[in-house]
Protein backbone atom coordinates (compact mmCIF):
# COMPACT_ATOMS: atom_id res chain seq x y z
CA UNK A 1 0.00 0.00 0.00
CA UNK A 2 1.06 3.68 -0.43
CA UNK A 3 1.34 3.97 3.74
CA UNK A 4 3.88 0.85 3.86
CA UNK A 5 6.18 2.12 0.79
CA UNK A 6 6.01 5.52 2.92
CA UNK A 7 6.69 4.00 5.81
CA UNK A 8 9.93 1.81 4.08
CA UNK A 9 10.93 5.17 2.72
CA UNK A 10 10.79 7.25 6.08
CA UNK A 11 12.86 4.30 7.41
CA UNK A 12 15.70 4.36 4.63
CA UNK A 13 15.81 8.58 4.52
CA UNK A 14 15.80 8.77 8.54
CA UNK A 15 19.57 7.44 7.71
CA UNK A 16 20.30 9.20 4.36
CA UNK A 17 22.22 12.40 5.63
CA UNK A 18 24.96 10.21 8.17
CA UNK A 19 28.26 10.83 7.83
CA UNK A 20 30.69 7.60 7.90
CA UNK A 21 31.93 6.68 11.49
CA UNK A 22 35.62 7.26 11.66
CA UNK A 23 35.98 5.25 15.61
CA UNK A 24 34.38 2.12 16.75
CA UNK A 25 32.63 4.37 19.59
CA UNK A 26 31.13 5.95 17.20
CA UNK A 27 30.68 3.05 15.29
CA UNK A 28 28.69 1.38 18.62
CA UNK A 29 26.79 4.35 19.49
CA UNK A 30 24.99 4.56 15.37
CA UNK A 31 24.83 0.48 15.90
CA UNK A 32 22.95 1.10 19.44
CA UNK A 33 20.47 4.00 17.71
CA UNK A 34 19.87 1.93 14.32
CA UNK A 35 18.71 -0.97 16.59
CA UNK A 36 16.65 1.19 19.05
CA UNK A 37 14.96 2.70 15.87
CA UNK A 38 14.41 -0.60 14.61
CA UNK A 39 12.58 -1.62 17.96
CA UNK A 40 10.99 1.84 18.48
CA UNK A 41 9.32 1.58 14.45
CA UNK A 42 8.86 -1.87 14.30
CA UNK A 43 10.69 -1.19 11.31
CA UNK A 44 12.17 -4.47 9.09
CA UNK A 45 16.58 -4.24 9.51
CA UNK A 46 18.69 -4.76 6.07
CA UNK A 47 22.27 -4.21 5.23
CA UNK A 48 21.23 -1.49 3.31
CA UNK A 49 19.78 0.49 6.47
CA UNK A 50 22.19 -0.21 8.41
CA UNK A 51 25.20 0.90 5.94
CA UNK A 52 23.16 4.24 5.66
CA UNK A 53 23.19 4.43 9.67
CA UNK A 54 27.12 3.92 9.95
CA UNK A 55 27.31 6.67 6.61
CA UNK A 56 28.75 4.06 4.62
CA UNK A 57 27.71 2.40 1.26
CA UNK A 58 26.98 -1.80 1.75
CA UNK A 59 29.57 -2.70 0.11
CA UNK A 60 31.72 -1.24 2.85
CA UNK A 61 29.88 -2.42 5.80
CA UNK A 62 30.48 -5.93 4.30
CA UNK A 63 34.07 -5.10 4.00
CA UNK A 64 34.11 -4.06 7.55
CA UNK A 65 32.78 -7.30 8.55
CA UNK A 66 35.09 -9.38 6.57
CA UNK A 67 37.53 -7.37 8.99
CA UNK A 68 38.91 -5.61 5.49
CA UNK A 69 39.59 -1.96 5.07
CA UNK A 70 42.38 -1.88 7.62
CA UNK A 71 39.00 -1.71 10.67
CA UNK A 72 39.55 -2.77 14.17
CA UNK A 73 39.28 -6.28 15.69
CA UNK A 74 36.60 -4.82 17.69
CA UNK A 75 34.57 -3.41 15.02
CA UNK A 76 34.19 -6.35 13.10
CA UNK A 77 32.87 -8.11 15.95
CA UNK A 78 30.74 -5.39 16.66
CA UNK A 79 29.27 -5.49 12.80
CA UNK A 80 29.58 -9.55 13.00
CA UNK A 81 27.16 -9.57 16.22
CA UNK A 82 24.87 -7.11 14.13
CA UNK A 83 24.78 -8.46 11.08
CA UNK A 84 23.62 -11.82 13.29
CA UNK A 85 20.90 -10.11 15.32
CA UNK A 86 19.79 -9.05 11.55
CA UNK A 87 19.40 -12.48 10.46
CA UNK A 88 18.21 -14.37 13.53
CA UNK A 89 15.42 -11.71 13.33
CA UNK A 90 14.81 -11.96 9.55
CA UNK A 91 15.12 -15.88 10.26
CA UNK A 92 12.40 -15.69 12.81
CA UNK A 93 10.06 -13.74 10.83
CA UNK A 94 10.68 -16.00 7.46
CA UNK A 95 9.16 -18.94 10.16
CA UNK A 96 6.61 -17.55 11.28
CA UNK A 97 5.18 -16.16 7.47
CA UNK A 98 5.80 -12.80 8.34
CA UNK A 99 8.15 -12.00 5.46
CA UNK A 100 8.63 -13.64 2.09
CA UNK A 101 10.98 -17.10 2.08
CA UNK A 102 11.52 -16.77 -1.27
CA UNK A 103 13.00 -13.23 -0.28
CA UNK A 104 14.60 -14.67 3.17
CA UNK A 105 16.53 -17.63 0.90
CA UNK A 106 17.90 -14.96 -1.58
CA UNK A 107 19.03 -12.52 1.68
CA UNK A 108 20.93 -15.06 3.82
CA UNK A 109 22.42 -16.57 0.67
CA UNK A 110 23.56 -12.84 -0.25
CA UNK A 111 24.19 -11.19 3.06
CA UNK A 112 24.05 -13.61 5.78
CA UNK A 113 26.81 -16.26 4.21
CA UNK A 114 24.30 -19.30 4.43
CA UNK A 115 24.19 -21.61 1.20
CA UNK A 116 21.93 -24.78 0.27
CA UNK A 117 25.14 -26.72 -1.08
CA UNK A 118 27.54 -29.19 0.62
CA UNK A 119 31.18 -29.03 -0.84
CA UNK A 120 32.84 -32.70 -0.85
CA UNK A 121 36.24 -33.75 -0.72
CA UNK A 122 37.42 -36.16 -2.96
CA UNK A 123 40.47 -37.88 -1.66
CA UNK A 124 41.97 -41.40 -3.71
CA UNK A 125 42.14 -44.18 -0.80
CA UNK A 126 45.17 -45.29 -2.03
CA UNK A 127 47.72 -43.34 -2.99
CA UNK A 128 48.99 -43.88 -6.96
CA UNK A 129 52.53 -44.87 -5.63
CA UNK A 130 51.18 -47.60 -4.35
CA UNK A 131 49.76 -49.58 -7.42
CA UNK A 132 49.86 -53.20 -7.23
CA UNK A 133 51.13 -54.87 -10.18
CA UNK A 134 48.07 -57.24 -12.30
CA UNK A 135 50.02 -60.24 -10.68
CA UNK A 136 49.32 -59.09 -6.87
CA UNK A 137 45.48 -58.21 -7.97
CA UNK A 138 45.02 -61.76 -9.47
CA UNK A 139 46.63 -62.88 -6.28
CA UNK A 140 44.15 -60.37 -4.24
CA UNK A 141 40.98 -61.11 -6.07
CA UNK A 142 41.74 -65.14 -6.71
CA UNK A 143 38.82 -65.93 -4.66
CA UNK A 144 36.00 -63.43 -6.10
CA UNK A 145 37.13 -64.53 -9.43
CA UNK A 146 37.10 -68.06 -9.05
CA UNK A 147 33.51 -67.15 -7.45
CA UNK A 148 32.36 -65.71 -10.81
CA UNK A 149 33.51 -68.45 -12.57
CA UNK A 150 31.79 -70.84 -10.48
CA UNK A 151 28.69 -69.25 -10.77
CA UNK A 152 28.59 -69.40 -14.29
């Protein structure tokens, strides 16, 4: 409705005039006032808000939080712990049909490093300078072979 995209723009331009945060004080005190606006509005959190609260552009908030950009040990964590708040909420909301999963899936694969893939390993059991010659496999497999031929 026209009230909610009002209401989603109020909450994006309350941050648009913020200057970057040059100390991690400063960087706790705009993470303390994003989050108490968040609670005070009932207002839904993204990277994209909270970038605008710290006066930076996403891409550098993520930067932060990779601990890039030459930022303190402390700020990371401070963005890490955020940036986890952020998700556990969005998580809890996804659950309960408050927001779109289609949209949740797409956000914590983008912003929130979660994937739906497993990565394997492929390692060779035995390693290739250890190669039996045909003799010692005939000698090996004698048995199963004779098996086959048994069967036959």
């Amino acid at each position: 409705t026209n009230v909610e995209i009002a209401n989603a723009a109020q909450a994006a331009l309350y941050w648009m005039n913020r200057t970057a945060v040059k100390t991690d004080e400063e960087c706790a005190a705009r993470l303390a006032e994003f989050w108490q606006y968040i609670a005070q509005t009932g207002g839904y959190p993204t990277m994209e808000k909270m970038a605008l609260a710290l006066g930076v552009e996403r891409g550098t908030l993520i930067a932060w939080r990779n601990g890039e950009l030459g930022v303190s040990k402390r700020r990371v964590e401070m963005l890490r712990k955020s940036v986890a708040i952020m998700s556990s909420m969005c998580q809890e909301l996804a659950a309960t049909g408050k927001i779109n999963v289609v949209a949740w899936i797409f956000t914590a694969k983008n912003f929130f490093e979660m994937s739906d893939k497993q990565e394997l390993v492929v390692s060779p059991n035995t390693p290739l300078t250890n190669v039996q010659s045909e003799e010692e496999l005939r000698k090996k497999y004698a048995g199963a072979i004779a098996n086959l031929s048994d069967e036959k």
